[in-house]
Protein backbone atom coordinates (compact mmCIF):
# COMPACT_ATOMS: atom_id res chain seq x y z
CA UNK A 1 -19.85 -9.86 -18.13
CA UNK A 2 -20.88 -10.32 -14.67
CA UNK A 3 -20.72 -7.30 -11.88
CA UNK A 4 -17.61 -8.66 -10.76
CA UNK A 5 -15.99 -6.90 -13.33
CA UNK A 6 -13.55 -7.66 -16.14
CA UNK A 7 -10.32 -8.10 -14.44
CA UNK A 8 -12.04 -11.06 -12.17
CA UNK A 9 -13.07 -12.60 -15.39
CA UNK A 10 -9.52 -12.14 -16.59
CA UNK A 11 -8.09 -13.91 -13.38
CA UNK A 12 -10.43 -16.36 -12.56
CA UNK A 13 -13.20 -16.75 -9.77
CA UNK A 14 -10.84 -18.96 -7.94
CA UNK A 15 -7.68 -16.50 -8.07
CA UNK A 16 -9.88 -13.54 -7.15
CA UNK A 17 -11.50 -15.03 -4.12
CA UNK A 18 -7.93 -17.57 -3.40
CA UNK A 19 -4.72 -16.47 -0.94
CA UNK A 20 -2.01 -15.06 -2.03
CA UNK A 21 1.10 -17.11 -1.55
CA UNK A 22 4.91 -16.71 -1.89
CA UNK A 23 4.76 -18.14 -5.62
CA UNK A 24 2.42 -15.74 -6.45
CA UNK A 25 5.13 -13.04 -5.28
CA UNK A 26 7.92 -14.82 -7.05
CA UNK A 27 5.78 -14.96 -10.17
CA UNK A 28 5.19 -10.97 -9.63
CA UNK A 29 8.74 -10.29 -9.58
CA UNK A 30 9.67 -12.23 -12.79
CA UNK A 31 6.83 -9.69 -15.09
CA UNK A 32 7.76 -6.55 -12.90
CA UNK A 33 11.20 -7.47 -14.11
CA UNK A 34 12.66 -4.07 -15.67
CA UNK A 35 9.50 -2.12 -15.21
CA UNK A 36 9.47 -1.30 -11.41
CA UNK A 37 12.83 -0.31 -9.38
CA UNK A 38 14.20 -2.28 -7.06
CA UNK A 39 14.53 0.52 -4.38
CA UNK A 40 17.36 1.15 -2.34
CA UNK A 41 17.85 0.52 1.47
CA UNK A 42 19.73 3.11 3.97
CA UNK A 43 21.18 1.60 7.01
CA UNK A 44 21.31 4.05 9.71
CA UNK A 45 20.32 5.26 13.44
CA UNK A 46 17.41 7.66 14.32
CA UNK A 47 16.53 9.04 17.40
CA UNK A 48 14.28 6.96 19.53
CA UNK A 49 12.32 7.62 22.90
CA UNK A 50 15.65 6.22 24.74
CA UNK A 51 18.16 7.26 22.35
CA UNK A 52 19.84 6.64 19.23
CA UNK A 53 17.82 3.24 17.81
CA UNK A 54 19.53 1.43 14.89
CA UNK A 55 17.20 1.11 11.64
CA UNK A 56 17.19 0.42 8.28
CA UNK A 57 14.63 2.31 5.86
CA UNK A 58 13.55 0.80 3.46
CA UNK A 59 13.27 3.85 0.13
CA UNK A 60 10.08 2.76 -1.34
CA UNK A 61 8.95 6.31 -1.75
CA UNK A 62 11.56 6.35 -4.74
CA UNK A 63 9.35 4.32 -6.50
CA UNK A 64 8.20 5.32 -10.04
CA UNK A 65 4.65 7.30 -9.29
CA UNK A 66 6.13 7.75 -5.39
CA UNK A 67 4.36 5.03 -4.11
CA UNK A 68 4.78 1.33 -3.79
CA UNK A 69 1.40 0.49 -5.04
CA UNK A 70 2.42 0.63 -8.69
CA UNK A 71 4.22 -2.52 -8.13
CA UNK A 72 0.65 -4.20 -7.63
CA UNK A 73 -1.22 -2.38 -10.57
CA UNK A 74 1.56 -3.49 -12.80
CA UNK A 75 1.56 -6.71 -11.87
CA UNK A 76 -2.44 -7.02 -12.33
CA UNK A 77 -2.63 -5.53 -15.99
CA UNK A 78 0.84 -7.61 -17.29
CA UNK A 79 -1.00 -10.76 -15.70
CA UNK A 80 -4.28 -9.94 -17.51
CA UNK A 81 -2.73 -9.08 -20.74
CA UNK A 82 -4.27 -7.95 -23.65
CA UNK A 83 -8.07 -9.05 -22.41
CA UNK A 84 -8.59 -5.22 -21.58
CA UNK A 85 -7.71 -1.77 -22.92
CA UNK A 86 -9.73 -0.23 -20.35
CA UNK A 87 -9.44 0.26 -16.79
CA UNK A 88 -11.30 1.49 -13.70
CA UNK A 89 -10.07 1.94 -10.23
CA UNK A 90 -11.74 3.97 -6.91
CA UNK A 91 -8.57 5.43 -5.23
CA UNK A 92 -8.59 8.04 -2.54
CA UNK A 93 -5.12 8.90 -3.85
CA UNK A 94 -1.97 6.42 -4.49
CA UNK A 95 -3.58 3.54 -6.14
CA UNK A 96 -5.25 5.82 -8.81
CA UNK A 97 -2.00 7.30 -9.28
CA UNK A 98 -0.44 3.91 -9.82
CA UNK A 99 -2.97 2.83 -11.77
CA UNK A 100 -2.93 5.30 -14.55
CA UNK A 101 0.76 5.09 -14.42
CA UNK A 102 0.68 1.14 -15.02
CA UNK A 103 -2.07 1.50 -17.39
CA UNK A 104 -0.04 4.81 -19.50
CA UNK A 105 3.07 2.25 -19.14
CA UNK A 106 1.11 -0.55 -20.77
CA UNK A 107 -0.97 1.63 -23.54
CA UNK A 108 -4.40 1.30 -21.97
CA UNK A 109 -6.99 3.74 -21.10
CA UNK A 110 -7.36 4.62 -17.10
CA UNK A 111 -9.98 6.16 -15.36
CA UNK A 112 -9.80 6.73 -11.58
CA UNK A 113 -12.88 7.61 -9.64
CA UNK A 114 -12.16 9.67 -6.24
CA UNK A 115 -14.39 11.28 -3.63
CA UNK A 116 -14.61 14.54 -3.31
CA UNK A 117 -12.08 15.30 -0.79
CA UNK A 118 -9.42 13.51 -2.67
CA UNK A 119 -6.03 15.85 -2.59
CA UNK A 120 -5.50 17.95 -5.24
CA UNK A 121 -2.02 17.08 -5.61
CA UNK A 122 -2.96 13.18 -5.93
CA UNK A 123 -5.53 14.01 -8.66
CA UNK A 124 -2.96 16.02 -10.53
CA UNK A 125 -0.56 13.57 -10.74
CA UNK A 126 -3.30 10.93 -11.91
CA UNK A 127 -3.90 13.54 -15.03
CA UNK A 128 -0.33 14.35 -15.48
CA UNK A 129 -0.43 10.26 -16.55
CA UNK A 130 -3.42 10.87 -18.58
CA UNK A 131 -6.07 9.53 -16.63
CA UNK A 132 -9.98 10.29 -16.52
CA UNK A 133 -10.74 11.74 -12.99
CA UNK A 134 -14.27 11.26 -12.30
CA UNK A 135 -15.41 12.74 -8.45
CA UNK A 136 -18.33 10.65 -6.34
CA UNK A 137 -19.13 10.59 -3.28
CA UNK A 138 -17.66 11.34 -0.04
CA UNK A 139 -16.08 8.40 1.30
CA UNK A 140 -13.73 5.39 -0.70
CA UNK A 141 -16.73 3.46 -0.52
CA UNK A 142 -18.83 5.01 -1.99
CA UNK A 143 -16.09 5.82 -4.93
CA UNK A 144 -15.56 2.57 -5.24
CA UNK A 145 -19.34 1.32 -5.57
CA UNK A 146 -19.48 3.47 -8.27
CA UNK A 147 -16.47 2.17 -10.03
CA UNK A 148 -18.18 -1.20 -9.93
CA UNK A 149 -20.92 0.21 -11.85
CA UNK A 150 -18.92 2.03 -14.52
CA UNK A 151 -16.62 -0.86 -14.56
CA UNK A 152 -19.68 -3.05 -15.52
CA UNK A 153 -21.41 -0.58 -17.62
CA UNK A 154 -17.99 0.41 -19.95
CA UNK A 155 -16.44 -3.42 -20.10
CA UNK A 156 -13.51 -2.23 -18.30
CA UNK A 157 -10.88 -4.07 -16.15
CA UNK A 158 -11.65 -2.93 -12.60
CA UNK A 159 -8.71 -2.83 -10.04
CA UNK A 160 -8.85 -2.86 -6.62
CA UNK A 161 -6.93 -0.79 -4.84
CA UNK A 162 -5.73 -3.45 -2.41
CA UNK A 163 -7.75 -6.16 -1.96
CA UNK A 164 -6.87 -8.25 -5.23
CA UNK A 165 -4.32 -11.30 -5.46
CA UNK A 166 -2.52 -9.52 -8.30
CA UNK A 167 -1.90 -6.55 -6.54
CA UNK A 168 -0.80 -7.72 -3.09
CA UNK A 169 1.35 -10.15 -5.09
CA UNK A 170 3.20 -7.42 -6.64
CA UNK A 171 3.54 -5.43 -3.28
CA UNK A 172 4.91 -8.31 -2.40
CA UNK A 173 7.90 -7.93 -4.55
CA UNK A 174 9.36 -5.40 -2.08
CA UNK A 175 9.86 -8.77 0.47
CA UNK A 176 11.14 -10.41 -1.90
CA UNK A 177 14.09 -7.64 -2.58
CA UNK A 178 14.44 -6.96 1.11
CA UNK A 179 15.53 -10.91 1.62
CA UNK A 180 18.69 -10.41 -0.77
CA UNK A 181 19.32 -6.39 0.68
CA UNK A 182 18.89 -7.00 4.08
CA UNK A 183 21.21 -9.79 6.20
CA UNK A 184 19.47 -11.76 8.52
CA UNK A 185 15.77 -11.86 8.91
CA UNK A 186 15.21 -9.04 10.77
CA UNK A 187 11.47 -7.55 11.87
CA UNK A 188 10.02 -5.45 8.91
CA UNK A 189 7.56 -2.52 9.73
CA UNK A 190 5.24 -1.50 6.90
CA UNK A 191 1.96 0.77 7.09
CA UNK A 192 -1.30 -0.07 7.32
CA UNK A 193 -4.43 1.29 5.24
CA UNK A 194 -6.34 -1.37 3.12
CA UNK A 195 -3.83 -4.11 3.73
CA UNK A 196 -2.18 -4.45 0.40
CA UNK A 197 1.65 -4.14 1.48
CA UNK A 198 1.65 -5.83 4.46
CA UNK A 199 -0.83 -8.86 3.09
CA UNK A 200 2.22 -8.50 0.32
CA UNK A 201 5.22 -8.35 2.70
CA UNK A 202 3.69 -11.32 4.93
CA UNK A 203 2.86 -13.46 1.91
CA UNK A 204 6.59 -13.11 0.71
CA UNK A 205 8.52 -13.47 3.71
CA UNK A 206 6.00 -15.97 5.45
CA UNK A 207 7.05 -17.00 9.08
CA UNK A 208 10.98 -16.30 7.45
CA UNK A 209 10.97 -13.23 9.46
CA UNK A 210 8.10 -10.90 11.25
CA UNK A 211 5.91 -8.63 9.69
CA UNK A 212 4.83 -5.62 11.64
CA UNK A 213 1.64 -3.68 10.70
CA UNK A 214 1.44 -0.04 11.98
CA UNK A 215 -1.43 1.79 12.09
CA UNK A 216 -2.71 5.13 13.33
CA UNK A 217 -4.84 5.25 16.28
CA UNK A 218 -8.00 6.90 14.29
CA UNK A 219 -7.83 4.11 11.57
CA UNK A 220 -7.22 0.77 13.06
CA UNK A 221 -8.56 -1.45 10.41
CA UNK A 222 -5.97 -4.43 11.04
CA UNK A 223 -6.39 -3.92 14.70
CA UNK A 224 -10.04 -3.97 14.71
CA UNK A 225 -10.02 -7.09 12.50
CA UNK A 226 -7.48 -8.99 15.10
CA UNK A 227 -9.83 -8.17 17.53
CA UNK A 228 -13.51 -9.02 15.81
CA UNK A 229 -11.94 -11.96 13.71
CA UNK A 230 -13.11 -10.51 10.55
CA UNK A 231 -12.76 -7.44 8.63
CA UNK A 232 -14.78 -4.40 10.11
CA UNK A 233 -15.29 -0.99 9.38
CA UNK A 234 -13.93 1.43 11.42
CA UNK A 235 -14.77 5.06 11.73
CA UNK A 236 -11.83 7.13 10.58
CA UNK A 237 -10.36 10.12 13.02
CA UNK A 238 -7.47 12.27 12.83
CA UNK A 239 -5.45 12.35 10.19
CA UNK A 240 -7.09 9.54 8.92
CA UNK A 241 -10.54 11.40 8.18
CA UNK A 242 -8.63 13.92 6.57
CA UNK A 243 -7.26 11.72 3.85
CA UNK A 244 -10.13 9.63 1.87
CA UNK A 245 -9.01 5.88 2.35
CA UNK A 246 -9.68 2.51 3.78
CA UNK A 247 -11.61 2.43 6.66
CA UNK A 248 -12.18 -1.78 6.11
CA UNK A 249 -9.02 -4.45 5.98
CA UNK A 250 -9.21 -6.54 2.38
CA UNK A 251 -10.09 -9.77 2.95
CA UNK A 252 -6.53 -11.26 1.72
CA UNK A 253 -4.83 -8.78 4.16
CA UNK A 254 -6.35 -10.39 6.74
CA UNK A 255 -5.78 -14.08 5.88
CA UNK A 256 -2.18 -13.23 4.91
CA UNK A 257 -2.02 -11.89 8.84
CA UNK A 258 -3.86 -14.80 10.90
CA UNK A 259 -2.02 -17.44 8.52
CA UNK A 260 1.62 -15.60 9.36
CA UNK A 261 1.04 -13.74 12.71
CA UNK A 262 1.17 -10.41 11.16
CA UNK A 263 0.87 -7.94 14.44
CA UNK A 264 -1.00 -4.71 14.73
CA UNK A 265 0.78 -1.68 16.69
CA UNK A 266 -1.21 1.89 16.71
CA UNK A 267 1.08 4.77 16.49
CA UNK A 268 -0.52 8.26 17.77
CA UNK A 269 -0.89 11.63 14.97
CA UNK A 270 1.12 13.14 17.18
CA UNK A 271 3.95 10.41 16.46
CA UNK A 272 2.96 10.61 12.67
CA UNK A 273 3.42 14.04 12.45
CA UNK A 274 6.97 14.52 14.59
CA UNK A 275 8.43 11.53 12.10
CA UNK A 276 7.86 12.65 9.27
CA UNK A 277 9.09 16.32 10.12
CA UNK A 278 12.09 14.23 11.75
CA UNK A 279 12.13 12.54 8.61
CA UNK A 280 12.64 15.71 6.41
CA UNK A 281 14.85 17.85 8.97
CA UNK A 282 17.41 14.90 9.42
CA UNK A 283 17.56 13.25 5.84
CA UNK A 284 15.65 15.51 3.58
CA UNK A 285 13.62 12.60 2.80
CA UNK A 286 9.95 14.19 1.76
CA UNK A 287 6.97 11.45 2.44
CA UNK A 288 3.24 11.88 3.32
CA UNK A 289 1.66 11.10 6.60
CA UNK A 290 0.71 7.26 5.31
CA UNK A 291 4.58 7.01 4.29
CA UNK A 292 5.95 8.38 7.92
CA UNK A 293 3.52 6.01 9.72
CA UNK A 294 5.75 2.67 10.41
CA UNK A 295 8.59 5.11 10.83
CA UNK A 296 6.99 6.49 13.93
CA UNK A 297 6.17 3.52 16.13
CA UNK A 298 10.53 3.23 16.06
CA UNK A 299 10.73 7.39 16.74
CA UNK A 300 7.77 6.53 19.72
CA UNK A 301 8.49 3.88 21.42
CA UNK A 302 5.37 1.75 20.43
CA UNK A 303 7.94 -0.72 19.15
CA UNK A 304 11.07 -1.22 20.36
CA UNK A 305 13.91 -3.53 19.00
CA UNK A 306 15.27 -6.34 20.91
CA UNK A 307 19.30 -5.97 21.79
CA UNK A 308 20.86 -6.23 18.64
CA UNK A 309 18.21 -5.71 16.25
CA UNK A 310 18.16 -3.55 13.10
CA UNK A 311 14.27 -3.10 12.09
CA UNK A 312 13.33 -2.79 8.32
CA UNK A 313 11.07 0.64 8.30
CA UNK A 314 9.54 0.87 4.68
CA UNK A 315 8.91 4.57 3.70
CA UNK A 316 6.16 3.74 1.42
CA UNK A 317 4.72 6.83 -0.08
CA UNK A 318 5.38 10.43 -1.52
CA UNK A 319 2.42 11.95 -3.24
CA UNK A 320 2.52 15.08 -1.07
CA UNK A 321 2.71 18.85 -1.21
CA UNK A 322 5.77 20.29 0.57
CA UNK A 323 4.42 22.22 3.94
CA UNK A 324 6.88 20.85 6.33
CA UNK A 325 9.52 23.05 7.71
């Protein structure tokens, strides 16, 4: 077993290091088949910086575990099969909870290392699926390192947390469900951390209709990317240093985008913050900061809709305590 791990010798070197492409997505969908839901879309107007701005949100946070990212996991251990009964994942928050969900769903063992800041209420929901929680570090990377090493060391499966074919295939599924929900090919806006939904999104819809990424201001990892032509680190701020979690675009995230124009718009905290309270006070719809994010750049103004056009807004995540008023 090499240090790549045991779900790269499950997959293949070529699949591992290899794009992602719409028949990956479609293959996704046929083994998430009756083991992910097919969340529901809301058509609807929200107030925007000029008025009332027609939208349609896509309800992603309904997903089992609250967050889309269980799609991917999913998707990863049903491809791998039974070469594994042991997995090992770095997560900040979401994709450890997905992971031990997937793995719980699938009978295998799970254990999720976090940094030290990870939030309480993310770790608890990674137990309450019977996960091994293991703290290192500060930082996702340096969680992550160290699930390479225990990955190696046990002869587990190691996910990624967005940066694996498997897993942006099965975010991908989400696309994929949009095309028969949603008439027309209208824009869809989707979050930005590590990559994994919108690398998902872009490889499923290709040039059928744009993909939006929207990040905050204080993490810009797609942005920066654009900009350097490569994946770069970027040093988190705002709410984004408050929340352990990508501070790099995956590698497929970033093909997926130059090969499909995938476009970068920054959104401020300030924006963040006022959707996702706008979010609760008008619809009683409860999502973290991550989940509000593509939300915002409709509420703000940092992208606005040509005449006629109803965005897709996917509301992506929900592992959060309840401190809104």
């Amino acid at each position: 077993m090499t240090d790549r791990g045991l779900f790269e010798d499950c997959l293949g070197e070529d699949r591992v290091a290899g794009r992602v492409y719409r028949s990956d997505v479609r293959a996704a969908r046929k083994r998430l088949a009756g083991r992910v839901r097919k969340t529901p879309v809301f058509h609807t107007s929200v107030l925007g910086p000029n008025g009332p701005v027609p939208v349609t949100l896509k309800l992603e946070y309904l997903q089992h575990g609250g967050t889309f990212k269980v799609r991917g996991s999913l998707n990863a251990l049903l491809e791998c099969g039974r070469s594994a009964d042991q997995v090992v994942i770095a997560s900040g928050g979401n994709a450890g909870i997905a992971a031990a969900l997937a793995a719980a769903q699938l009978g295998k063992g799970c254990t999720v290392v976090v940094p030290e800041s990870a939030p309480h209420t993310k770790v608890a929901a990674m137990w309450s699926y019977g996960a091994e929680v293991l703290w290192h570090g500060t930082t996702y990377t340096e969680a992550h390192r160290y699930a390479q090493e225990l990955a190696v060391e046990r002869g587990a499966m190691q996910l990624h947390a967005y940066d694996l074919p498997a897993v942006v295939a099965g975010a991908g599924v989400i696309g994929l469900e949009l095309a028969e929900q949603v008439r027309g090919r209208p824009p869809v806006l989707a979050g930005v951390g590590g990559g994994g939904l919108i690398a998902g999104l872009g490889a499923a819809l290709g040039r059928r209709q744009p993909v939006i990424g929207i990040e905050p201001e204080g993490v810009p990892t797609l942005h920066a990317a654009l900009g350097a032509s490569r994946p770069v680190e970027v040093r988190a701020a705002g709410l984004g240093a408050e929340v352990p979690g990508a501070i790099r675009i995956g590698d497929i995230a970033l093909d997926v985008a130059r090969r499909y124009a995938v476009r970068s718009l920054l959104v401020t905290d300030d924006a963040i913050v006022t959707a996702r309270d706008y979010l609760w006070r008008e619809f009683r719809i409860v999502v973290e900061f991550s989940g509000a994010t593509a939300f915002a750049a409709i509420q703000s103004g940092a992208y606005v809709p040509a005449r006629g056009e109803r965005p897709v807004v996917v509301l992506c995540g929900a592992n959060t305590d309840l401190d809104i008023g």
